[in-house]
N, C-alpha and C. Protein backbone atom coordinates (compact mmCIF):
# COMPACT_ATOMS: atom_id res chain seq x y z
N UNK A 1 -15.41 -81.02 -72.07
CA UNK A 1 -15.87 -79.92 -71.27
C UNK A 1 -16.37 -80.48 -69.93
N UNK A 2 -16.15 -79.55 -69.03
CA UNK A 2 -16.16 -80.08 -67.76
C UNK A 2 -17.15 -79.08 -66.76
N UNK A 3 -18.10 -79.62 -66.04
CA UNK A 3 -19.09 -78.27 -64.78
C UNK A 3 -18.26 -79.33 -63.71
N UNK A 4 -18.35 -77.93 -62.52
CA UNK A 4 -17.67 -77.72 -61.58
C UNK A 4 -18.12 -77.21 -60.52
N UNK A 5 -18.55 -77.89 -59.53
CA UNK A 5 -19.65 -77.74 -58.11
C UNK A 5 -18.56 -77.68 -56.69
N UNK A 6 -18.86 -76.61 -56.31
CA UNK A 6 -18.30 -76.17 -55.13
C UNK A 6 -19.07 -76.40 -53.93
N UNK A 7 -19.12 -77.44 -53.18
CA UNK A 7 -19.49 -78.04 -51.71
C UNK A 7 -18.86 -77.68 -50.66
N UNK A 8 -19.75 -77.16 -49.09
CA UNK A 8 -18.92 -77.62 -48.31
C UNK A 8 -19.82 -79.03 -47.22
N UNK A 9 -18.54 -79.40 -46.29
CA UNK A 9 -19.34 -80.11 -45.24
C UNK A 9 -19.58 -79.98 -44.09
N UNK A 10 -20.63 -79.69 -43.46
CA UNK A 10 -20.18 -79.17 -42.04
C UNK A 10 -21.31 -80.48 -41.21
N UNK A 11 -20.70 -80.96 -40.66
CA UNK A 11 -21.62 -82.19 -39.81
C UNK A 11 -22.16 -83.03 -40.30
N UNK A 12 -20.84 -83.29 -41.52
CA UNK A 12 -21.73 -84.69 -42.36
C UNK A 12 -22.39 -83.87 -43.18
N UNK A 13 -23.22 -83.26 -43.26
CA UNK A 13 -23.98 -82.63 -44.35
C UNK A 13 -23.12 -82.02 -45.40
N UNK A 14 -23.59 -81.93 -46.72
CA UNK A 14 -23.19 -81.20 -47.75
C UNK A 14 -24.31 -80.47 -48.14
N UNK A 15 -23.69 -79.13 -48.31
CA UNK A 15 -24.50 -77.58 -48.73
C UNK A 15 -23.68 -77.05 -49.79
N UNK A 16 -24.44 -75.74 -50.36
CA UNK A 16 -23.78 -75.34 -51.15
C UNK A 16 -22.85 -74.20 -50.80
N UNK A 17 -21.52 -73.71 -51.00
CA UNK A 17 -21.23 -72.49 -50.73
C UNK A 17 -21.74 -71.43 -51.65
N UNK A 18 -22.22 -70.45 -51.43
CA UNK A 18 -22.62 -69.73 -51.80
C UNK A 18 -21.45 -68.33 -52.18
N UNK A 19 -20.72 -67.89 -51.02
CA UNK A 19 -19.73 -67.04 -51.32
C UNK A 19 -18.72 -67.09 -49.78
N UNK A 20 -17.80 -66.31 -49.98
CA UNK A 20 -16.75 -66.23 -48.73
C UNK A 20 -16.16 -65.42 -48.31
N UNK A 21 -15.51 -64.74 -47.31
CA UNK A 21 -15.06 -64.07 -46.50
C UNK A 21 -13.66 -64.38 -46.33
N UNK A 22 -13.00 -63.21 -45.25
CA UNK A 22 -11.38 -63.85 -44.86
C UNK A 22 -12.07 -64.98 -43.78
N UNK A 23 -12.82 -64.97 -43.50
CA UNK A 23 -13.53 -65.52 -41.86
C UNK A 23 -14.49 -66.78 -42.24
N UNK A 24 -15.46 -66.31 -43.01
CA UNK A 24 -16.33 -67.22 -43.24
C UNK A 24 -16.97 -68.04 -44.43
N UNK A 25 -17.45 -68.81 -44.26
CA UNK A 25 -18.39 -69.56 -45.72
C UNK A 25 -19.81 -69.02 -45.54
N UNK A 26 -20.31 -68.91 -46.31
CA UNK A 26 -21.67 -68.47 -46.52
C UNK A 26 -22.17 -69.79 -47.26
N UNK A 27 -23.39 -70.09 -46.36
CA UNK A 27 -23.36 -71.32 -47.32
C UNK A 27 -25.16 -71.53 -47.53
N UNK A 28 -25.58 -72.71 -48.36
CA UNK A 28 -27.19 -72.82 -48.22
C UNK A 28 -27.59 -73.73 -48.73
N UNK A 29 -28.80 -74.34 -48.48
CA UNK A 29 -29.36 -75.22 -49.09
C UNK A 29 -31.24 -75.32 -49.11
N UNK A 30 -31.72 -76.70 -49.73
CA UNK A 30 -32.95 -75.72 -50.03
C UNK A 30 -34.03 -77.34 -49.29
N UNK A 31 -32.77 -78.22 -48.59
CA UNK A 31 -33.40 -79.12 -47.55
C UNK A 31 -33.56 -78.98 -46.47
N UNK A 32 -34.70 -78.19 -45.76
CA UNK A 32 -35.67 -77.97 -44.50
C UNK A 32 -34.97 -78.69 -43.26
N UNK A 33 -34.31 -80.00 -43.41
CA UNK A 33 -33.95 -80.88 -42.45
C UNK A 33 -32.80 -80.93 -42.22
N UNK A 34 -31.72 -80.34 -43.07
CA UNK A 34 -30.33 -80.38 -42.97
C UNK A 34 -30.31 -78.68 -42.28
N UNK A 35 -30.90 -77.79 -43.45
CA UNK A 35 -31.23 -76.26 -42.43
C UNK A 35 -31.46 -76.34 -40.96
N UNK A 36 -32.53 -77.35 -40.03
CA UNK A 36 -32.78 -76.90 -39.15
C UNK A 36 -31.60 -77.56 -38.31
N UNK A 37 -30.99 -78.70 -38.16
CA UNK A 37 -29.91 -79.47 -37.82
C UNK A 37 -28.41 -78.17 -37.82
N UNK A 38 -28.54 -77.77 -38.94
CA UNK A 38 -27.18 -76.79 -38.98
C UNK A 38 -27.50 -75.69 -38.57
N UNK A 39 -28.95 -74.78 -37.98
CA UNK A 39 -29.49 -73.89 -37.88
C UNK A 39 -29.40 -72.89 -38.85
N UNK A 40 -29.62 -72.54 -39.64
CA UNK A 40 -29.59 -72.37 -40.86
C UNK A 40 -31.05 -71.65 -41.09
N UNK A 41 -30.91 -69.74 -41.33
CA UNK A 41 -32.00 -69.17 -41.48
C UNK A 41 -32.91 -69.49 -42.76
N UNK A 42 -34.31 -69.22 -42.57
CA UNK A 42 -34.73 -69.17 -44.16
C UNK A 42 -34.97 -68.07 -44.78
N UNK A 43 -34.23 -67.58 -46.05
CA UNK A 43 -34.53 -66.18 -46.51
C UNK A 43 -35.14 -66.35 -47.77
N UNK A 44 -35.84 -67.85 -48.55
CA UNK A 44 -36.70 -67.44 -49.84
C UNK A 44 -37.82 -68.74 -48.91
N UNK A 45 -38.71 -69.19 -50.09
CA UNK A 45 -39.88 -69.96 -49.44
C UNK A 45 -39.13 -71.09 -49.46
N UNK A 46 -38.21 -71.66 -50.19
CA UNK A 46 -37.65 -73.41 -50.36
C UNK A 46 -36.42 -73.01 -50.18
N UNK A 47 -35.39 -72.26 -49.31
CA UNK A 47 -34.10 -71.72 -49.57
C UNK A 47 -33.53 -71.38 -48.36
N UNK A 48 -32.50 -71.72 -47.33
CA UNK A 48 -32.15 -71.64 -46.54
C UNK A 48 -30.43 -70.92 -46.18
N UNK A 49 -30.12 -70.14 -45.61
CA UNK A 49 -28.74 -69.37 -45.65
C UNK A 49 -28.32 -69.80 -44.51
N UNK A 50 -26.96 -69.59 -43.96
CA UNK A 50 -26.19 -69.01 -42.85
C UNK A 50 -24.65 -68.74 -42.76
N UNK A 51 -23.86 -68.44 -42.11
CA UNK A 51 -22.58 -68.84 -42.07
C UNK A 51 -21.77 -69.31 -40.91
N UNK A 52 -20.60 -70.21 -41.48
CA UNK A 52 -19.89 -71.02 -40.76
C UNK A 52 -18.34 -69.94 -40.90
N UNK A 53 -17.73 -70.33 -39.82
CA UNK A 53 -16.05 -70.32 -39.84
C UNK A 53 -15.43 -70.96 -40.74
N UNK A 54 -14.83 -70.87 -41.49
CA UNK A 54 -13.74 -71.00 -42.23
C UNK A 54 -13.07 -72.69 -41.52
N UNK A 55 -12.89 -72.68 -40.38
CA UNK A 55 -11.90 -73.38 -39.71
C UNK A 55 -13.04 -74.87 -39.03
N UNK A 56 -14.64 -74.51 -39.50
CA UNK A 56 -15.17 -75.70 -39.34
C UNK A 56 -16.24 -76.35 -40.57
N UNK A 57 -15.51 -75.73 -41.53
CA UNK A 57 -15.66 -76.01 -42.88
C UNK A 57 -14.91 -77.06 -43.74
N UNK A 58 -15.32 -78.11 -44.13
CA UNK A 58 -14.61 -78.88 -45.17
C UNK A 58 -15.26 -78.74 -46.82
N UNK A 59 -13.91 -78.02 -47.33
CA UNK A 59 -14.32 -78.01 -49.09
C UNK A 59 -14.39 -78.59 -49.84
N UNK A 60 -15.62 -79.45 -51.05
CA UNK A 60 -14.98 -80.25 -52.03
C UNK A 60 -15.61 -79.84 -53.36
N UNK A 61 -14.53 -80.19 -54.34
CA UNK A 61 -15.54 -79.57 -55.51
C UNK A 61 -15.33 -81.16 -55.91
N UNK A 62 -16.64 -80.90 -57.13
CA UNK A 62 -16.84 -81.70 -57.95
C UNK A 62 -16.85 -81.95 -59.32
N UNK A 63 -16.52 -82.67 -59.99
CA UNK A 63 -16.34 -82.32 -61.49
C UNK A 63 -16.88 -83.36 -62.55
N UNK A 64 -17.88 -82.67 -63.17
CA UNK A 64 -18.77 -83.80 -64.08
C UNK A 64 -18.69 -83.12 -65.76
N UNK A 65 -18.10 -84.64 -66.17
CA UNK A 65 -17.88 -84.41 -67.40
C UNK A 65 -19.38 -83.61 -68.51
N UNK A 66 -19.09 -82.96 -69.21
CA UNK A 66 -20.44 -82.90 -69.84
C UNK A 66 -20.03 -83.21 -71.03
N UNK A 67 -21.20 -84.09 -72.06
CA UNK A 67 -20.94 -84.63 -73.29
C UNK A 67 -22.34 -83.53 -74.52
């Protein structure tokens, strides 16, 4: 059995995608320092949103075995 993590990268950084558009990534993360660098709003107390273009987005998933 296998979990399966959906990343993107935008400036070197890795965030999470959250959901998507024809247009965009919605993406977030819950590190203060990568948020303010990517400008990146805050909408919970430790939790940061925004979205990118599609076209300055790099996708990677990840895949970790589980035992």
């Amino acid at each position: 059995m296998y979990r399966y993590a959906t990343y993107a990268v935008i400036n070197n950084y890795k965030v999470n995608v959250e959901k998507e558009n024809q247009e965009y990534y919605f993406v977030g993360t819950a590190d203060c320092k990568v948020a303010e660098v990517l400008g990146l709003q805050r909408c919970d107390k430790y939790y940061y949103e925004g979205k990118f273009p599609k076209k300055d987005v790099e996708i990677i998933e990840e895949k970790e075995k589980i035992e």
